[in-house]
C-alpha atoms as a PDB file:
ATOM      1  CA  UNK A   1      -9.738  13.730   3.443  1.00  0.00           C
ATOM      2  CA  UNK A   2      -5.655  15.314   3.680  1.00  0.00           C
ATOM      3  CA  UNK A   3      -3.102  13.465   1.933  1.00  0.00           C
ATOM      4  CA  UNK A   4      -2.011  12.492   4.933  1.00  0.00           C
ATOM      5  CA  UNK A   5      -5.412  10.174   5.645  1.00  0.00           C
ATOM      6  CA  UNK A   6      -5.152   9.435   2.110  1.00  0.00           C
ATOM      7  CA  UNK A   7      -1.285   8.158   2.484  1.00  0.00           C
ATOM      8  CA  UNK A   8      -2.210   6.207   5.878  1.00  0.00           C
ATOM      9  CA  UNK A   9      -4.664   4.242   4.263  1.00  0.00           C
ATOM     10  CA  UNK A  10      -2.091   3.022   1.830  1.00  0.00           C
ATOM     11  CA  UNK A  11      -0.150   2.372   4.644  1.00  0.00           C
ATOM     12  CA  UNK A  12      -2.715   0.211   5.838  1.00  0.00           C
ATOM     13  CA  UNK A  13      -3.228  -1.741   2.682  1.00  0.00           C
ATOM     14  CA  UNK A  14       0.574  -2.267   2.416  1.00  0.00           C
ATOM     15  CA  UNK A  15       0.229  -3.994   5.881  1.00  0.00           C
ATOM     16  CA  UNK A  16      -2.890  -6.252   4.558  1.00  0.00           C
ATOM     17  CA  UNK A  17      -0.382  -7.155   1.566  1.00  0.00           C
ATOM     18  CA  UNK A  18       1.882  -8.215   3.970  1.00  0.00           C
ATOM     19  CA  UNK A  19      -0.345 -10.569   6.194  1.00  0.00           C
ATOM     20  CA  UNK A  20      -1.556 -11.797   2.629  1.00  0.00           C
ATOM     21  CA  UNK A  21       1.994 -13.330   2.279  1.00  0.00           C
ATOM     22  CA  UNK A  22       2.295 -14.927   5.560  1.00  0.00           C
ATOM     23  CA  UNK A  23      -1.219 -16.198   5.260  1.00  0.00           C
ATOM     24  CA  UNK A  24       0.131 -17.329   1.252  1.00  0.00           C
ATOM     25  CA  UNK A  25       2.890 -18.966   3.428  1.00  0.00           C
ATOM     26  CA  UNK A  26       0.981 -21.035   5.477  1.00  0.00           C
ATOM     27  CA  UNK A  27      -1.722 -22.414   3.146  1.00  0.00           C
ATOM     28  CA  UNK A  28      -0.217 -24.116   0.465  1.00  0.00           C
ATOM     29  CA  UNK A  29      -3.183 -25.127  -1.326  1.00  0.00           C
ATOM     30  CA  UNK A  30      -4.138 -21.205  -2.116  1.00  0.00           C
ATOM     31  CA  UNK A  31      -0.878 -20.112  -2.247  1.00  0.00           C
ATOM     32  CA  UNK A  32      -0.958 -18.883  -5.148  1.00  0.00           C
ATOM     33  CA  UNK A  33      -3.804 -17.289  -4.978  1.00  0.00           C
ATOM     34  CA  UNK A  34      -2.731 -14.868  -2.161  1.00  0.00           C
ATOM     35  CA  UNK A  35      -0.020 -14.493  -3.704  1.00  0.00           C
ATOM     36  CA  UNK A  36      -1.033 -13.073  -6.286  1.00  0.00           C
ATOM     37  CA  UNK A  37      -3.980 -11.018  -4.197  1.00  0.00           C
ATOM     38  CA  UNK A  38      -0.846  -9.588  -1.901  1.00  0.00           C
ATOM     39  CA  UNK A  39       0.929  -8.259  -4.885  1.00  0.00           C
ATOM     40  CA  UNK A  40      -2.471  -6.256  -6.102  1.00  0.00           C
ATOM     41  CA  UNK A  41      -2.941  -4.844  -2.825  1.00  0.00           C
ATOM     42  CA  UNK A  42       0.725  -3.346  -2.515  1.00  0.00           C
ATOM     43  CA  UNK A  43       0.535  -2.616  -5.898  1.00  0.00           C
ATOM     44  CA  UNK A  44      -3.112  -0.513  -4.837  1.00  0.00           C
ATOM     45  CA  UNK A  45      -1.596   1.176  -2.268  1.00  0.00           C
ATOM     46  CA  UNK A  46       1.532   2.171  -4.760  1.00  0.00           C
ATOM     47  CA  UNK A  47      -0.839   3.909  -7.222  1.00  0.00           C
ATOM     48  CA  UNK A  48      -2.986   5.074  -4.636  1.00  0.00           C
ATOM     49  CA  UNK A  49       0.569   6.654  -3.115  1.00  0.00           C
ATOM     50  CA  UNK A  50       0.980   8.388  -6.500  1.00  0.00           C
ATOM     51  CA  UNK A  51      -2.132   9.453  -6.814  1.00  0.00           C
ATOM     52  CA  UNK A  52      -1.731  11.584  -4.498  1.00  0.00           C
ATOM     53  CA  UNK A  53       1.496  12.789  -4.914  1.00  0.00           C
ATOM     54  CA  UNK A  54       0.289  13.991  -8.578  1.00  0.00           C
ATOM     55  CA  UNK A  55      -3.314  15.097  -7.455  1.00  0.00           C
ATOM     56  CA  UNK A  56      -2.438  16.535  -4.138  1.00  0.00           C
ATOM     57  CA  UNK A  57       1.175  17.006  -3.574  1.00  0.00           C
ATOM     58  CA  UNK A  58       3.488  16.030  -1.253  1.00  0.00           C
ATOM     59  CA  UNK A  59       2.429  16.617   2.136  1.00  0.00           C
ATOM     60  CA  UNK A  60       4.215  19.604   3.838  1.00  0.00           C
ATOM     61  CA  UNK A  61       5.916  17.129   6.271  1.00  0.00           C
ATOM     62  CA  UNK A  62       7.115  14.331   3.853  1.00  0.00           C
ATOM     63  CA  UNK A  63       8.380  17.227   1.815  1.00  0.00           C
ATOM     64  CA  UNK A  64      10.818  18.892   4.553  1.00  0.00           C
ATOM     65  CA  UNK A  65      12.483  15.233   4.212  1.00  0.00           C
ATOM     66  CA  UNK A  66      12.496  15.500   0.571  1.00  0.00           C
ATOM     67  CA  UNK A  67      14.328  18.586   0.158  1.00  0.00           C
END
């Protein structure tokens, strides 16, 4: 799997993080609960971001907008 797979699939847990809020939103009895689930899932796809940056490097076309 590229970094590239690797980075999309953090994109995609970034995007379950964010239904998690909405969903957090509209269910105040487990609120806080998926609350607290959304922030471990962006904070997954965070580490799982600099994982690769440190294990892989930056893909050649994030790093033409880098530098």
């Amino acid at each position: 799997m590229s970094a590239n797979e690797i980075l999309q699939e953090a994109k995609k847990l970034h995007k379950v993080g964010d239904e998690l809020e909405v969903l957090a939103d509209q269910n105040p009895p487990i609120e806080e609960a998926l609350t607290v689930i959304s922030g471990n899932v962006h904070n997954t796809a965070n580490l799982l971001k600099v994982a690769v940056v440190l294990k892989i490097g930056i893909p050649a076309e994030l790093d033409t907008i880098i530098h």
